[in-house]
Protein backbone atom coordinates (compact mmCIF):
# COMPACT_ATOMS: atom_id res chain seq x y z
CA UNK A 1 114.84 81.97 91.49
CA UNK A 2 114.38 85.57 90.46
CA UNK A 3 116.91 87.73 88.13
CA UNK A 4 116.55 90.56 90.40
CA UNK A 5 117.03 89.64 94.48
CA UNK A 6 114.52 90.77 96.75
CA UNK A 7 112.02 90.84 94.03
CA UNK A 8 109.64 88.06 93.31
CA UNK A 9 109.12 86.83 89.20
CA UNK A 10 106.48 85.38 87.19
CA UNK A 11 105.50 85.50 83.75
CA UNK A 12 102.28 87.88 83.00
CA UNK A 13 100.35 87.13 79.76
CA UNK A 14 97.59 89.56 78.23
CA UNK A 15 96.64 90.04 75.25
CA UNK A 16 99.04 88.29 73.32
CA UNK A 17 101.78 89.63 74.73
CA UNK A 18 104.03 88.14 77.39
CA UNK A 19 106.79 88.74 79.47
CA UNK A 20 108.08 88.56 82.86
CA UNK A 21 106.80 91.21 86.16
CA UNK A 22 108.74 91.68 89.24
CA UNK A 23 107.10 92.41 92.72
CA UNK A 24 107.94 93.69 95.99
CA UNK A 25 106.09 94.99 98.70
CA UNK A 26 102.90 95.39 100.50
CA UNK A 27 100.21 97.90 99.93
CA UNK A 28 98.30 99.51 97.18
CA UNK A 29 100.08 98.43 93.47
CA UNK A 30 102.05 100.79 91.79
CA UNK A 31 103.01 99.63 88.41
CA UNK A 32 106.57 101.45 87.60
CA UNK A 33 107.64 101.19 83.62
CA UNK A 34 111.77 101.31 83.40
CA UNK A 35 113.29 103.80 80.79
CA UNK A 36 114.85 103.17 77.52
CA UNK A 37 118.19 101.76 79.12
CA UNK A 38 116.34 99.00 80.15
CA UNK A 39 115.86 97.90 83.94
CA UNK A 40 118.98 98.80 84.95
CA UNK A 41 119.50 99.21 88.49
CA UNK A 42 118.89 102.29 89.26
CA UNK A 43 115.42 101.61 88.34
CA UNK A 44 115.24 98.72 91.02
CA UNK A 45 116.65 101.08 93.53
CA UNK A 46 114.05 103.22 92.78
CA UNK A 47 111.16 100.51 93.01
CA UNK A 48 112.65 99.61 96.70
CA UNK A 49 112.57 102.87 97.74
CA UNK A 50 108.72 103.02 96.84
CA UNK A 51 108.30 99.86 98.28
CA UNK A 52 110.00 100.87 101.73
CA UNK A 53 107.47 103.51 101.72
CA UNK A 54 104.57 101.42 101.74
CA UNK A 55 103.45 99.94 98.25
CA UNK A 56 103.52 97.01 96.22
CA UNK A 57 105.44 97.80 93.40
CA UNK A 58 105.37 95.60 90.02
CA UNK A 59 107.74 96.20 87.48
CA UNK A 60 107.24 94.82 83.93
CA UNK A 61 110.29 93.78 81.94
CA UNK A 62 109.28 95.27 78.51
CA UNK A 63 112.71 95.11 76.35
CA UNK A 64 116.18 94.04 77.35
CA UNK A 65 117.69 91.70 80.11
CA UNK A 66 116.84 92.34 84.02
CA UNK A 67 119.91 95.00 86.16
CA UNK A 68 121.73 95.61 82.55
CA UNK A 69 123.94 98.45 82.02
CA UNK A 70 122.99 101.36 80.57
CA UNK A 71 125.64 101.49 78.18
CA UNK A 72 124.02 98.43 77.26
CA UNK A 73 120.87 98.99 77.38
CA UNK A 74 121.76 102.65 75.15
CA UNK A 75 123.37 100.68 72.44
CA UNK A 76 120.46 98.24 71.41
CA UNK A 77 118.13 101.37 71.51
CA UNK A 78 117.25 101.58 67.59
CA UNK A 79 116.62 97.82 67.85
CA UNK A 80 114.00 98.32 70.71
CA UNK A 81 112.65 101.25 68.47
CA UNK A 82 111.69 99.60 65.50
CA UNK A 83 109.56 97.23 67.24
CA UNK A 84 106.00 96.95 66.33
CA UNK A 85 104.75 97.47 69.96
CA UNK A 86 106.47 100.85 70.38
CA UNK A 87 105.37 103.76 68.27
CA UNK A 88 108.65 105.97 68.34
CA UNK A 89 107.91 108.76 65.53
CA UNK A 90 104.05 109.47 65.51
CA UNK A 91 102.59 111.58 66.97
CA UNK A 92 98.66 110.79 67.97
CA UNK A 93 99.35 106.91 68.47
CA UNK A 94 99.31 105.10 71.28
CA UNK A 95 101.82 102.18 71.47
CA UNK A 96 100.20 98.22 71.46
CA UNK A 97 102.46 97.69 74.37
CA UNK A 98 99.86 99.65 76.28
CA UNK A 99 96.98 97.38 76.12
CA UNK A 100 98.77 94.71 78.33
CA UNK A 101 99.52 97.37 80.25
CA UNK A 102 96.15 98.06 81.40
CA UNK A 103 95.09 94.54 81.69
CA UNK A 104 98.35 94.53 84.74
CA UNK A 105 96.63 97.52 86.17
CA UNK A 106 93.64 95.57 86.40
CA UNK A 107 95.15 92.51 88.14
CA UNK A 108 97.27 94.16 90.62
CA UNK A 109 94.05 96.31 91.72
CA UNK A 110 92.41 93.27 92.03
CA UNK A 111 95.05 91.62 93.83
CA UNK A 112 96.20 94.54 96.03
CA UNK A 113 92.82 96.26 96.61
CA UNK A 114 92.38 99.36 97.62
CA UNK A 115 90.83 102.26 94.99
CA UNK A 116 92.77 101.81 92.87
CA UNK A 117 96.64 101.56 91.37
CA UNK A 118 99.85 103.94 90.30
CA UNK A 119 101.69 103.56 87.73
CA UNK A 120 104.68 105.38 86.81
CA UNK A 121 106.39 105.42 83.34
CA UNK A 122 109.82 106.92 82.39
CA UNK A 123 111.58 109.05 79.15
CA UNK A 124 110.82 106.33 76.63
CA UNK A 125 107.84 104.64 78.58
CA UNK A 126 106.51 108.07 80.45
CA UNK A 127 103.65 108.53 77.47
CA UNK A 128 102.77 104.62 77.99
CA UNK A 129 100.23 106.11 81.22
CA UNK A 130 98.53 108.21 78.87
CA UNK A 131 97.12 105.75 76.73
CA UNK A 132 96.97 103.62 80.83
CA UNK A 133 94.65 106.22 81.59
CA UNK A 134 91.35 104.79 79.63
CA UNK A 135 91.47 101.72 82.41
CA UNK A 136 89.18 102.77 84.96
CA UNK A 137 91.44 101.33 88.00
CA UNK A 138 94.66 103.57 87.10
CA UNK A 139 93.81 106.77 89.39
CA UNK A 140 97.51 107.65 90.41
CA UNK A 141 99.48 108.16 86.57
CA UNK A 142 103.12 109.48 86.23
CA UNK A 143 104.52 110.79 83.41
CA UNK A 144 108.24 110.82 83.84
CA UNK A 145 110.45 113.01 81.37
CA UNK A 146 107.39 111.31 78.48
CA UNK A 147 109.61 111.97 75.53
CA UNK A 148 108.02 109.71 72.97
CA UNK A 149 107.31 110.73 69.67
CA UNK A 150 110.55 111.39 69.43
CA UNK A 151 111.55 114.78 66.98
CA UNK A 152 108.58 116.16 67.47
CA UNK A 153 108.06 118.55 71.29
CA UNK A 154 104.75 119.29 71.34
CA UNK A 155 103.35 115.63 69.95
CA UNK A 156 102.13 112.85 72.04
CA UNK A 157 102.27 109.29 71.72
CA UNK A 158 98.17 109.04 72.33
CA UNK A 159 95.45 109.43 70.45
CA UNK A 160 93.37 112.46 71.14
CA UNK A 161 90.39 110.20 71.60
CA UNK A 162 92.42 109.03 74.68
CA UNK A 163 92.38 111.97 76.33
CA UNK A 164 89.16 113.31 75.81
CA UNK A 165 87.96 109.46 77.08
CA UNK A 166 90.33 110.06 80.23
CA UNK A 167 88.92 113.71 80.97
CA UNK A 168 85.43 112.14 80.59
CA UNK A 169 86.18 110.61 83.72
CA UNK A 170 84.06 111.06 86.75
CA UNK A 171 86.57 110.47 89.65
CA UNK A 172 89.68 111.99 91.13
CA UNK A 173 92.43 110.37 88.39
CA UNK A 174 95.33 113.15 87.92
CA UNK A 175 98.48 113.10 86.27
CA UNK A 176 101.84 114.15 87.48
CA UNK A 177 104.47 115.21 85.09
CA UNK A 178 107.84 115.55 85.66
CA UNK A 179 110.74 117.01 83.62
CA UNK A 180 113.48 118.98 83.40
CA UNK A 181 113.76 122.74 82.58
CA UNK A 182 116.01 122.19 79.71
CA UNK A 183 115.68 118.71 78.71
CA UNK A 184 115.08 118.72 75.01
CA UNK A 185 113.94 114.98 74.91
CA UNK A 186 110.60 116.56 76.90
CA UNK A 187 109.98 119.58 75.78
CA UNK A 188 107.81 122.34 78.43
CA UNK A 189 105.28 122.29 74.88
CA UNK A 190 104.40 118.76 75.43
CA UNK A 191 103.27 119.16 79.13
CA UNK A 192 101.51 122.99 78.22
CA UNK A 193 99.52 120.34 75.22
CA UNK A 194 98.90 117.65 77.95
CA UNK A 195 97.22 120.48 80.09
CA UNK A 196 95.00 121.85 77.48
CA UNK A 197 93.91 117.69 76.37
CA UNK A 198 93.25 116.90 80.08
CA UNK A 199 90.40 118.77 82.21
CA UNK A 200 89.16 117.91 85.40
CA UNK A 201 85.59 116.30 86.67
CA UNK A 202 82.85 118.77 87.21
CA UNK A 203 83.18 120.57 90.31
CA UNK A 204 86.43 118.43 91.03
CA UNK A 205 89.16 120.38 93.17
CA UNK A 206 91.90 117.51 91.95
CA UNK A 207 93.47 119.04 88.72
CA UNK A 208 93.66 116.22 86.08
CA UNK A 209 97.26 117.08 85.27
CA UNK A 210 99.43 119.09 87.45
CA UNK A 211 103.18 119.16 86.70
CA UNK A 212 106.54 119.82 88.30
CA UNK A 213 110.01 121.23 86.28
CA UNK A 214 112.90 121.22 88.21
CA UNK A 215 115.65 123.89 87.02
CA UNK A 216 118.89 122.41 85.08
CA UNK A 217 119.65 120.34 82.11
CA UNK A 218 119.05 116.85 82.44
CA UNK A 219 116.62 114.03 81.78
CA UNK A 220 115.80 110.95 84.36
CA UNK A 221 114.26 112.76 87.33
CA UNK A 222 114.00 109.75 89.38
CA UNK A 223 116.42 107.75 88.50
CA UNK A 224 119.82 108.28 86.87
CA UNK A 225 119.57 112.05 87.08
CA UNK A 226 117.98 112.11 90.60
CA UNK A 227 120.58 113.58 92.56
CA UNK A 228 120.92 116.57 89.80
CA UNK A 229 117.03 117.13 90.85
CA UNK A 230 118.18 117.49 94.53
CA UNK A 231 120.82 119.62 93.76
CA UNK A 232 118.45 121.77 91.88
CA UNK A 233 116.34 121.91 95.08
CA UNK A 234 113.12 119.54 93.76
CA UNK A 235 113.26 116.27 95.37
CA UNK A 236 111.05 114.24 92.97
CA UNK A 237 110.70 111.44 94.51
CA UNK A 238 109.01 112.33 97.15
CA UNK A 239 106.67 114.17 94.50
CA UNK A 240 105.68 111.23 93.63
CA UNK A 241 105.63 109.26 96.61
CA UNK A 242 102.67 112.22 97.88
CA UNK A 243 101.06 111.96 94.58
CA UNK A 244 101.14 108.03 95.35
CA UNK A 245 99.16 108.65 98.86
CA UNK A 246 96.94 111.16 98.22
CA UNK A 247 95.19 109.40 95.53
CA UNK A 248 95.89 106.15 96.65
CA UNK A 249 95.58 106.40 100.27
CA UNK A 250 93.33 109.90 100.60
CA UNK A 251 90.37 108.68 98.56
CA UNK A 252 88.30 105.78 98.53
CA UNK A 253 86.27 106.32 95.87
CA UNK A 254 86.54 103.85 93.29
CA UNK A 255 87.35 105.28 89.62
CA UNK A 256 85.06 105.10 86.43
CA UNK A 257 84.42 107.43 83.54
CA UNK A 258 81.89 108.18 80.66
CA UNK A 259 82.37 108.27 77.27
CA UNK A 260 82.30 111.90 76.02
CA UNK A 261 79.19 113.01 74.19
């Protein structure tokens, strides 16, 4: 039986890390990383929505319980961020979660086909894609409201090496970010550093990062604070759900990159 209904379960081990996936769907894999709360279910919503629309979405259980609250999920946050796998305060370090995380990309590609795989991450996960981004089969990356290292706008939880690995890359990969005018947890710094890291393929039309604000103060743009996006006239789902098929569905060339000289 599976905590969360509608959803299938099983236990994914990489790396020596383990710990339970959910699935749904059919289609090309979209790996969607829940936000701080935990996997509350607003985030499941969210995954059946994407699902409805034509992918198979997988969504690792990384900290907490499956459909908590977010009250819950809100009050053990300083005991999910002192945990050696998440790298809360500096800046220019990727997290060790991360390396799992692109051994799932790989599976699901190779499960689900196609060119490759999304993969969406959110406030306290959103910087997990960056360091996603050195696995060849991730070509569709979301950065969510990425608000990790936390006191610090303009840093990023990646190394520089990362990036300059990820815009060594010969094939379409981009990166959407998302945030909110006037959410201090993601500052507009952070995204205007992520643009200057990140540069496109030679003689590539596909920007390598390309990023939507929506006007108003808030944080979760696609889940908890979603209708305040709609309201603000950005409907961000459906950002993403474009930014799903036209890298997913609009190219079949499979992704690879060099190492930078």
């Amino acid at each position: 039986m599976s905590a969360i209904k509608g959803f299938s379960e099983e236990l994914f081990a990489a790396d020596g890390y383990t710990f339970p996936i959910f699935r749904k769907g059919g289609g090309y894999g979209v790996i969607l990383l829940h936000e701080l709360p935990g996997l509350t279910s607003e985030t499941v919503e969210f995954a059946e929505w994407l699902a409805d629309r034509g992918f198979h979405v997988v969504m690792p259980l990384l900290f907490g319980r499956p459909l908590q609250s977010v009250a819950l999920g809100l009050l053990k946050a300083p005991f999910v961020c002192i945990r050696k796998e998440f790298n809360t305060l500096a800046a220019g370090k990727s997290s060790t979660i991360t390396i799992p995380l692109r051994t799932l990309c790989r599976k699901i590609h190779a499960e689900c086909g196609g060119p490759g795989v999304g993969a969406i991450g959110m406030c306290y996960t959103g910087g997990f894609v960056l360091a996603m981004m050195l696995e060849a089969s991730l070509l569709a990356p979301v950065a969510a409201q990425p608000s990790l290292p936390l006191c610090q706008p303009e840093g990023l939880d990646v190394e520089p090496e990362a990036l300059s690995f990820a815009s060594g890359r010969r094939d379409t990969m981009s990166l959407l970010g998302l945030r909110f005018e006037d959410d201090a947890l993601c500052s507009a710094s952070r995204f205007k550093r992520l643009e200057a890291s990140l540069q496109p393929a030679p003689e590539s039309p596909v920007p390598r990062f390309h990023s939507v604000t929506v006007p108003g103060k808030a944080h979760s743009t696609l889940t908890l604070d979603y209708p305040t996006a709609l309201k603000g006239g950005v409907d961000t789902r459906e950002v993403v759900l474009q930014h799903l098929r036209k890298q997913l569905l609009g190219s079949h060339q499979s992704g690879y990159f060099t190492q930078p000289a």
